[in-house]
C-alpha atoms as a PDB file:
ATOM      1  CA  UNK A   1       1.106  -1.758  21.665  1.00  0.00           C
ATOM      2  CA  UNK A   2       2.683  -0.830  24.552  1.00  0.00           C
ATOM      3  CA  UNK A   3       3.585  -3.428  27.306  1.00  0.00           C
ATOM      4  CA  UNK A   4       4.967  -3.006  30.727  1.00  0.00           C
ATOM      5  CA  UNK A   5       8.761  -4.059  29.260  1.00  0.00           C
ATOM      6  CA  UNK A   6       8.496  -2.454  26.096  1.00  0.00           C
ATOM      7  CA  UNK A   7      10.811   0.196  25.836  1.00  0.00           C
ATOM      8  CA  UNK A   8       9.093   3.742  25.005  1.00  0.00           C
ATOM      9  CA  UNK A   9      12.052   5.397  22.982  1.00  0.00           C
ATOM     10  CA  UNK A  10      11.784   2.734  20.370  1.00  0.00           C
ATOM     11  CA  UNK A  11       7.818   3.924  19.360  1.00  0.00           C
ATOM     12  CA  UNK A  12       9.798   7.708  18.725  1.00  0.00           C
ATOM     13  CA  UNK A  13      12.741   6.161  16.980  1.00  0.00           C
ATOM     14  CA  UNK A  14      11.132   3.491  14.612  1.00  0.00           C
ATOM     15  CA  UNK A  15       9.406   6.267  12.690  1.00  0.00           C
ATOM     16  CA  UNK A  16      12.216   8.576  12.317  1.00  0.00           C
ATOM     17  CA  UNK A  17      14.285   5.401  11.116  1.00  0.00           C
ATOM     18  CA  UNK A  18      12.050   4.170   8.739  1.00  0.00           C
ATOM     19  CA  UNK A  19      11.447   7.670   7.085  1.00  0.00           C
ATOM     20  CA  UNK A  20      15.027   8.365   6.678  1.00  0.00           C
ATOM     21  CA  UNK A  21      15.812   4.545   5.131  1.00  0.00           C
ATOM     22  CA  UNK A  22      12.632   4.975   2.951  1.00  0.00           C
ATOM     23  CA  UNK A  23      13.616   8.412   1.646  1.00  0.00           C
ATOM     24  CA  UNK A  24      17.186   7.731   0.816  1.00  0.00           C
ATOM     25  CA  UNK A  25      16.300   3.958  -1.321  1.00  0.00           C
ATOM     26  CA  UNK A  26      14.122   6.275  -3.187  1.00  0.00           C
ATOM     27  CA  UNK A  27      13.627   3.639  -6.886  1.00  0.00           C
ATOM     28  CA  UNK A  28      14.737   5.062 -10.211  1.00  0.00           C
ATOM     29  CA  UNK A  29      11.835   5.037 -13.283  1.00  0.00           C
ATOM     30  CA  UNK A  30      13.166   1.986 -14.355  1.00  0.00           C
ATOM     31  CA  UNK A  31      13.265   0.526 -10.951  1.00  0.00           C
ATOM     32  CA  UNK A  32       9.465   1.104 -10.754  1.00  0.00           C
ATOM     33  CA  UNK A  33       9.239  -0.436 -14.442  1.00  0.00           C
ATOM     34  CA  UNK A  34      10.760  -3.599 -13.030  1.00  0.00           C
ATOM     35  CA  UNK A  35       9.034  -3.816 -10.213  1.00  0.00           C
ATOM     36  CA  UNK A  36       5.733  -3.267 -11.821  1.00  0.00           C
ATOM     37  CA  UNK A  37       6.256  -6.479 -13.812  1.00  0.00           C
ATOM     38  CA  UNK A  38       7.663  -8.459 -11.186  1.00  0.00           C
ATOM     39  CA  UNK A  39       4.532  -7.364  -9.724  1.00  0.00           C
ATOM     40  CA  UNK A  40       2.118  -8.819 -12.270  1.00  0.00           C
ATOM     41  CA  UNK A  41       4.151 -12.283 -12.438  1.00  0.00           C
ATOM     42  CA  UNK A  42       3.611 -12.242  -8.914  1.00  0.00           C
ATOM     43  CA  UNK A  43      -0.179 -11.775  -8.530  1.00  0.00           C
ATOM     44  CA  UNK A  44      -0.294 -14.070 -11.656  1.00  0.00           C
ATOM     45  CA  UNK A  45       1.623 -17.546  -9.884  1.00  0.00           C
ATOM     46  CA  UNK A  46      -0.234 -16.423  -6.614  1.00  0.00           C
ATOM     47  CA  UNK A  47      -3.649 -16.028  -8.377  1.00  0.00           C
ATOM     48  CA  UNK A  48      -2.603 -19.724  -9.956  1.00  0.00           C
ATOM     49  CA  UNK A  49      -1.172 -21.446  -6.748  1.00  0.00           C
ATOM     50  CA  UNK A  50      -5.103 -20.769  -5.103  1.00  0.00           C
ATOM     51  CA  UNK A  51      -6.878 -21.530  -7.520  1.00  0.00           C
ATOM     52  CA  UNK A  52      -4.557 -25.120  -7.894  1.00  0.00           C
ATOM     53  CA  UNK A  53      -5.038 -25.153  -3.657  1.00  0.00           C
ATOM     54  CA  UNK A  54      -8.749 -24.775  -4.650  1.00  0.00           C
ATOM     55  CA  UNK A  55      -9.263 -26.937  -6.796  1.00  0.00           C
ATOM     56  CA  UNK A  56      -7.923 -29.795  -5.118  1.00  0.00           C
ATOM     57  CA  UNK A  57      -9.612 -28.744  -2.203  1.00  0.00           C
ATOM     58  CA  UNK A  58      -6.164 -27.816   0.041  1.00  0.00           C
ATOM     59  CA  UNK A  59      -7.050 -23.758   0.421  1.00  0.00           C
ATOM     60  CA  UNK A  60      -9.147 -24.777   3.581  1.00  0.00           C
ATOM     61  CA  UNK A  61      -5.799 -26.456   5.029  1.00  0.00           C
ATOM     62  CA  UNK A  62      -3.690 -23.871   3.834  1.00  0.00           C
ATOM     63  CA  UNK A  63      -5.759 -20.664   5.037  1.00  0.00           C
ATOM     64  CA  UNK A  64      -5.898 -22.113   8.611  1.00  0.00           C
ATOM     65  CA  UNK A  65      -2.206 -22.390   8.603  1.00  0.00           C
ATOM     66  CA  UNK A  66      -1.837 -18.674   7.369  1.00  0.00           C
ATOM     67  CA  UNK A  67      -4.255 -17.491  10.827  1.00  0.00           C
ATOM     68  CA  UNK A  68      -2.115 -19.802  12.535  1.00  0.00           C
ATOM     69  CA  UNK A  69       0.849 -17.921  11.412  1.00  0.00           C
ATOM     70  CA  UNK A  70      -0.226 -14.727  11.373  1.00  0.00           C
ATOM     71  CA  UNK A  71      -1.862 -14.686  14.909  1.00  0.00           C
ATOM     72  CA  UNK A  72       1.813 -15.092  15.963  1.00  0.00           C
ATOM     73  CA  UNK A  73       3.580 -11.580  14.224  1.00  0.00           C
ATOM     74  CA  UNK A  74       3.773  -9.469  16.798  1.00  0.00           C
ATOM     75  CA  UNK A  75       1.779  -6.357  16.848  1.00  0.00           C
ATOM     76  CA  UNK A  76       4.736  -3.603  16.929  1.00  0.00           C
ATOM     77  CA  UNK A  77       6.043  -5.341  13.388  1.00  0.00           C
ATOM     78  CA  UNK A  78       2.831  -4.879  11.657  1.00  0.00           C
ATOM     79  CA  UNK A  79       2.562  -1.083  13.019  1.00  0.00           C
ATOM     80  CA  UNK A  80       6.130  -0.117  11.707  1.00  0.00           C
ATOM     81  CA  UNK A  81       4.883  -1.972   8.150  1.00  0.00           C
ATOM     82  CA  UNK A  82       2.019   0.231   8.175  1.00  0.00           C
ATOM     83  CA  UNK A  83       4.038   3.204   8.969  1.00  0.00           C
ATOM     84  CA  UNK A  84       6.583   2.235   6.357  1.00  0.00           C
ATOM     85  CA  UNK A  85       3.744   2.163   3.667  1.00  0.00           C
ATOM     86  CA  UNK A  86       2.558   5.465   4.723  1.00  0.00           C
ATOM     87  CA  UNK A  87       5.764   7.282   4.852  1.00  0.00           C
ATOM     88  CA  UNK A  88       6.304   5.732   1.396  1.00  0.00           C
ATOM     89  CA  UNK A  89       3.027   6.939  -0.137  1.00  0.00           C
ATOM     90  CA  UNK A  90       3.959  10.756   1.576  1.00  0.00           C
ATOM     91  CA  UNK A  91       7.014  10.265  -0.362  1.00  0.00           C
ATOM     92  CA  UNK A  92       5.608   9.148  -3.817  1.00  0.00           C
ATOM     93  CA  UNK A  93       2.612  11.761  -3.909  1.00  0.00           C
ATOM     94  CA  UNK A  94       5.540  14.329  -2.613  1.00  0.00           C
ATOM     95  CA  UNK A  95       7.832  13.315  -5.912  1.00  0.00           C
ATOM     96  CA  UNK A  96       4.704  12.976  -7.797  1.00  0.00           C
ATOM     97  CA  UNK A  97       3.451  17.253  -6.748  1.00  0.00           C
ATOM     98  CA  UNK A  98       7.511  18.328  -7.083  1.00  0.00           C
ATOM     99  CA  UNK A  99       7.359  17.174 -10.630  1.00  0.00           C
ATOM    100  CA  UNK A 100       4.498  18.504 -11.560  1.00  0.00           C
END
């Protein structure tokens, strides 16, 4: 996480940043509606597409090419995705106890 040119400033500032951006595109009800059917015809074609990679016996292929791809992201992305998630979980169960 932290190399030798990595600047330090930028593990203080990426939180604060992605709180703030997360906390003022704060989804409407029918926002959430949307995106909880976009949602289901997404896992749906997904679900589809492996079993289709499956069946004609590609997924092997396919799932080496996702490692291969994934060994590249760099660490630092995947920590301020995880910290994005989190801040917008903090913010949902916040919303969730205000309304309640």
């Amino acid at each position: 996480m932290l190399r030798p040119d990595w600047p330090w400033w930028t593990l203080i500032f990426a939180p604060y940043l992605i709180l703030t951006v997360t906390s003022e595109l704060w989804p409407s009800r029918q926002d959430w509606t949307g995106a909880r059917w976009f949602m289901v015809g997404l896992c749906t074609c997904l679900l589809l597409a492996l079993g289709l990679l499956w069946y004609t016996n590609h997924l092997a292929r396919v799932l080496s090419l996702s490692t291969f791809m994934a060994s590249r992201i760099d660490f630092a992305l995947v920590v301020l995705v995880v910290l994005d998630l989190l801040f917008l979980i903090i913010a949902e169960l916040t919303a969730r106890g205000v309304r309640h």
